[in-house]
C-alpha atoms as a PDB file:
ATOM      1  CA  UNK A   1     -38.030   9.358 172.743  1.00  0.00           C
ATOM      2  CA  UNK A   2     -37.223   8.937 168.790  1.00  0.00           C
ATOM      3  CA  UNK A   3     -33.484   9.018 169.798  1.00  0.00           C
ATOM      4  CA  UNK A   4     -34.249   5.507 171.239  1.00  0.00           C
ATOM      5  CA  UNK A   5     -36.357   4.484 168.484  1.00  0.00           C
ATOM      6  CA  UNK A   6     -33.969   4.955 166.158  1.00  0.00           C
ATOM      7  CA  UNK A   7     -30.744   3.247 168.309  1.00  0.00           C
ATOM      8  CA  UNK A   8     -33.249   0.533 168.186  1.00  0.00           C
ATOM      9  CA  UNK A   9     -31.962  -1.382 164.841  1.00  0.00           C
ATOM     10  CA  UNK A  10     -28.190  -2.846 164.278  1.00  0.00           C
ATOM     11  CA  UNK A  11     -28.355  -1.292 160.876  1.00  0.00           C
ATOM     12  CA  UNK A  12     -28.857   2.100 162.114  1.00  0.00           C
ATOM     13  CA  UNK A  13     -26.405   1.604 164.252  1.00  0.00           C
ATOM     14  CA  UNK A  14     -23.688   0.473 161.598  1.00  0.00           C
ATOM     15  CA  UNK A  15     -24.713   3.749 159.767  1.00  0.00           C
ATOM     16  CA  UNK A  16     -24.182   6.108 162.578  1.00  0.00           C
ATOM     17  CA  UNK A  17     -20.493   3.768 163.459  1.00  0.00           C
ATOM     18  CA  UNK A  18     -19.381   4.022 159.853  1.00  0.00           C
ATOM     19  CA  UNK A  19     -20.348   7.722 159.951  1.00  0.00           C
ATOM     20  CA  UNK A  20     -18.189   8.553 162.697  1.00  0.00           C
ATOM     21  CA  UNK A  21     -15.345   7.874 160.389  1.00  0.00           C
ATOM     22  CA  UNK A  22     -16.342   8.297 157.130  1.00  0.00           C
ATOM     23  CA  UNK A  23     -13.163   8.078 155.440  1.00  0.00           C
ATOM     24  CA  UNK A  24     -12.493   4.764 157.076  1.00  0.00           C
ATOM     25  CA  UNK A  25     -15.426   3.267 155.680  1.00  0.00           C
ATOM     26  CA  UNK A  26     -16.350   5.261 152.223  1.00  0.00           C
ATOM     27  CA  UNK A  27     -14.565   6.667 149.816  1.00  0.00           C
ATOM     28  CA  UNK A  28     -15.403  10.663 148.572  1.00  0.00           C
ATOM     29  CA  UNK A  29     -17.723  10.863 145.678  1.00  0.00           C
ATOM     30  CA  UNK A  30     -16.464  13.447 142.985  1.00  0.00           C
ATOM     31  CA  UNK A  31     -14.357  15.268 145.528  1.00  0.00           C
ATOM     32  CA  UNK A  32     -16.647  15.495 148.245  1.00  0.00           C
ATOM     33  CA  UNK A  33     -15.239  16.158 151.409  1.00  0.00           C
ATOM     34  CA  UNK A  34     -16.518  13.041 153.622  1.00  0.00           C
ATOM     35  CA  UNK A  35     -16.319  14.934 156.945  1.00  0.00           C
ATOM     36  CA  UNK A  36     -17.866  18.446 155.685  1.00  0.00           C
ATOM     37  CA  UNK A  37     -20.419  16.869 153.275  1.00  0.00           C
ATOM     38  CA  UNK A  38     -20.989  13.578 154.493  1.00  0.00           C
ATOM     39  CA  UNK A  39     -21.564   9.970 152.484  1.00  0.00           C
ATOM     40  CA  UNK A  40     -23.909   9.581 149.245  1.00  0.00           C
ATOM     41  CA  UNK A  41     -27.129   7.455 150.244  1.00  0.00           C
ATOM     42  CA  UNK A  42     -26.333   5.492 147.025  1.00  0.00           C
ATOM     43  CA  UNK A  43     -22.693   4.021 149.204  1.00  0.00           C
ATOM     44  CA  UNK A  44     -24.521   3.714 152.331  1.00  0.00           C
ATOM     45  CA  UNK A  45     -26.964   1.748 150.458  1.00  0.00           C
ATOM     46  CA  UNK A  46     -24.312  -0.652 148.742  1.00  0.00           C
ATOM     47  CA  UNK A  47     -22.494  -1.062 152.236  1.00  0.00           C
ATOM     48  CA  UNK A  48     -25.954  -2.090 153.564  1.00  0.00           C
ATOM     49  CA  UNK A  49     -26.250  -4.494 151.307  1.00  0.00           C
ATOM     50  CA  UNK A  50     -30.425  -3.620 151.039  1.00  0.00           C
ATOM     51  CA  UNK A  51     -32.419  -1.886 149.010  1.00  0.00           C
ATOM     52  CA  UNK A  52     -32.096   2.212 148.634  1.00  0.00           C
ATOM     53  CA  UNK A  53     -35.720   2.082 149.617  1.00  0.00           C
ATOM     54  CA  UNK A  54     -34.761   0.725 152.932  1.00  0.00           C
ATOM     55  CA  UNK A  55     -31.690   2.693 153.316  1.00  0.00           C
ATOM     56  CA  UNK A  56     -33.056   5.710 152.728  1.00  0.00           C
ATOM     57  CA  UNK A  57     -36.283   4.657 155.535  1.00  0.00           C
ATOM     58  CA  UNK A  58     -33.518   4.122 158.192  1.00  0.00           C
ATOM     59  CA  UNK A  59     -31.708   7.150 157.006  1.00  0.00           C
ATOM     60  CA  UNK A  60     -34.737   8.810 157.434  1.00  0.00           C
ATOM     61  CA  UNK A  61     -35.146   7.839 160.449  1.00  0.00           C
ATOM     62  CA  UNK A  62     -32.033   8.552 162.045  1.00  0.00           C
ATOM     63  CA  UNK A  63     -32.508  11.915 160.578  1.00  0.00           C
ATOM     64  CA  UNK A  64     -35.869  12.533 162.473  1.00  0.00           C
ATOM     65  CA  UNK A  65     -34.130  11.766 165.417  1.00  0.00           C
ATOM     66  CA  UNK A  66     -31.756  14.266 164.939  1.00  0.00           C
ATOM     67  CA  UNK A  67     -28.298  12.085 164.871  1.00  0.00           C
ATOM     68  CA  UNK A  68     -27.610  12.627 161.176  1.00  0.00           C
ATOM     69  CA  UNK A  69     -28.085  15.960 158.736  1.00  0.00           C
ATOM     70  CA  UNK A  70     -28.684  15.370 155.459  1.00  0.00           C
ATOM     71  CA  UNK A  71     -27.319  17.559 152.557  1.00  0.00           C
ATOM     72  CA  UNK A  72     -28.654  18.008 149.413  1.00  0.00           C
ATOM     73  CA  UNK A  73     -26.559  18.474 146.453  1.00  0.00           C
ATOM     74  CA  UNK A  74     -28.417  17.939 142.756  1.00  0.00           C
ATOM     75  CA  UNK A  75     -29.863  15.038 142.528  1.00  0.00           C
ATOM     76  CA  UNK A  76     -27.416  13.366 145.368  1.00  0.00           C
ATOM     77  CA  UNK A  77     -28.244  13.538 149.097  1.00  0.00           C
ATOM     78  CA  UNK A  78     -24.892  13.030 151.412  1.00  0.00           C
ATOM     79  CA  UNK A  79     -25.634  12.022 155.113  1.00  0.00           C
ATOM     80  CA  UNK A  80     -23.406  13.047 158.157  1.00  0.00           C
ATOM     81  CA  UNK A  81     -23.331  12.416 161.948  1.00  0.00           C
ATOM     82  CA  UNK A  82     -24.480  15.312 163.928  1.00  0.00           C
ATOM     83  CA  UNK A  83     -21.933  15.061 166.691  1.00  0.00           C
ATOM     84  CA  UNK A  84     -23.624  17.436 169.424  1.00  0.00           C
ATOM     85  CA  UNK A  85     -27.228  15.505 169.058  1.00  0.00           C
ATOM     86  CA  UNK A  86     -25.039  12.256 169.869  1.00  0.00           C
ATOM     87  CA  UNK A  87     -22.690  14.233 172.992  1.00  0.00           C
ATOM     88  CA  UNK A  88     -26.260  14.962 174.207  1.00  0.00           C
ATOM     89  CA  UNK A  89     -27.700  11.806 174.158  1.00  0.00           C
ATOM     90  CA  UNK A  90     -24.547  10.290 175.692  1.00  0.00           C
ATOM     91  CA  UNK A  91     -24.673  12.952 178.521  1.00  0.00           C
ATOM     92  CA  UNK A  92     -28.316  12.183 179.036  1.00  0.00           C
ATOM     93  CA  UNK A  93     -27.694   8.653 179.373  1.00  0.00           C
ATOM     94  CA  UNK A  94     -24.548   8.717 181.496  1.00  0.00           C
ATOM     95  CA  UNK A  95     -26.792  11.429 183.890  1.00  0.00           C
ATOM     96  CA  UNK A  96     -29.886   9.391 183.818  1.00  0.00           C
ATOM     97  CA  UNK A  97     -28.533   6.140 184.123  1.00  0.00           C
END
């Protein structure tokens, strides 16, 4: 399951615990609304502390597996949690296990 996969690394984890409460953690680019829009790769990638390269792979990833959505606006892309993909995977694991 790519779910799994992707839970596999801390980092992605850290993205997908910062993302739950964006306005903890980031603060809105140009009047972006964090929790509508989501969180420029560019401050993911500086709270990372790693290359965009990188944080843009395990962005990537986590967007494959279908636990973040990823908006496009100009040349910016803003990254959010998709809440029902993670309720499902935390139903699936409290059912299965």
């Amino acid at each position: 399951m790519e779910v799994f996969k992707a839970l596999s690394n801390e980092a992605r984890l850290q993205i997908l615990a910062w993302l739950k409460d964006p306005q903890a953690h980031f603060v809105p680019q140009e009047g972006a609304d964090l929790s509508e829009i989501g969180v420029c790769v560019t401050q993911i990638t500086a709270k990372l502390n790693m290359t965009q390269s990188t944080a843009s792979q395990y962005l990537s990833v986590l967007q494959r597996a279908g636990l973040v959505q990823a908006t496009r606006l100009g040349k910016w892309t803003f990254y959010r949690r998709d809440e029902e993909a993670i309720q499902q995977v935390a139903a699936y694991l409290q059912r299965e296990l």
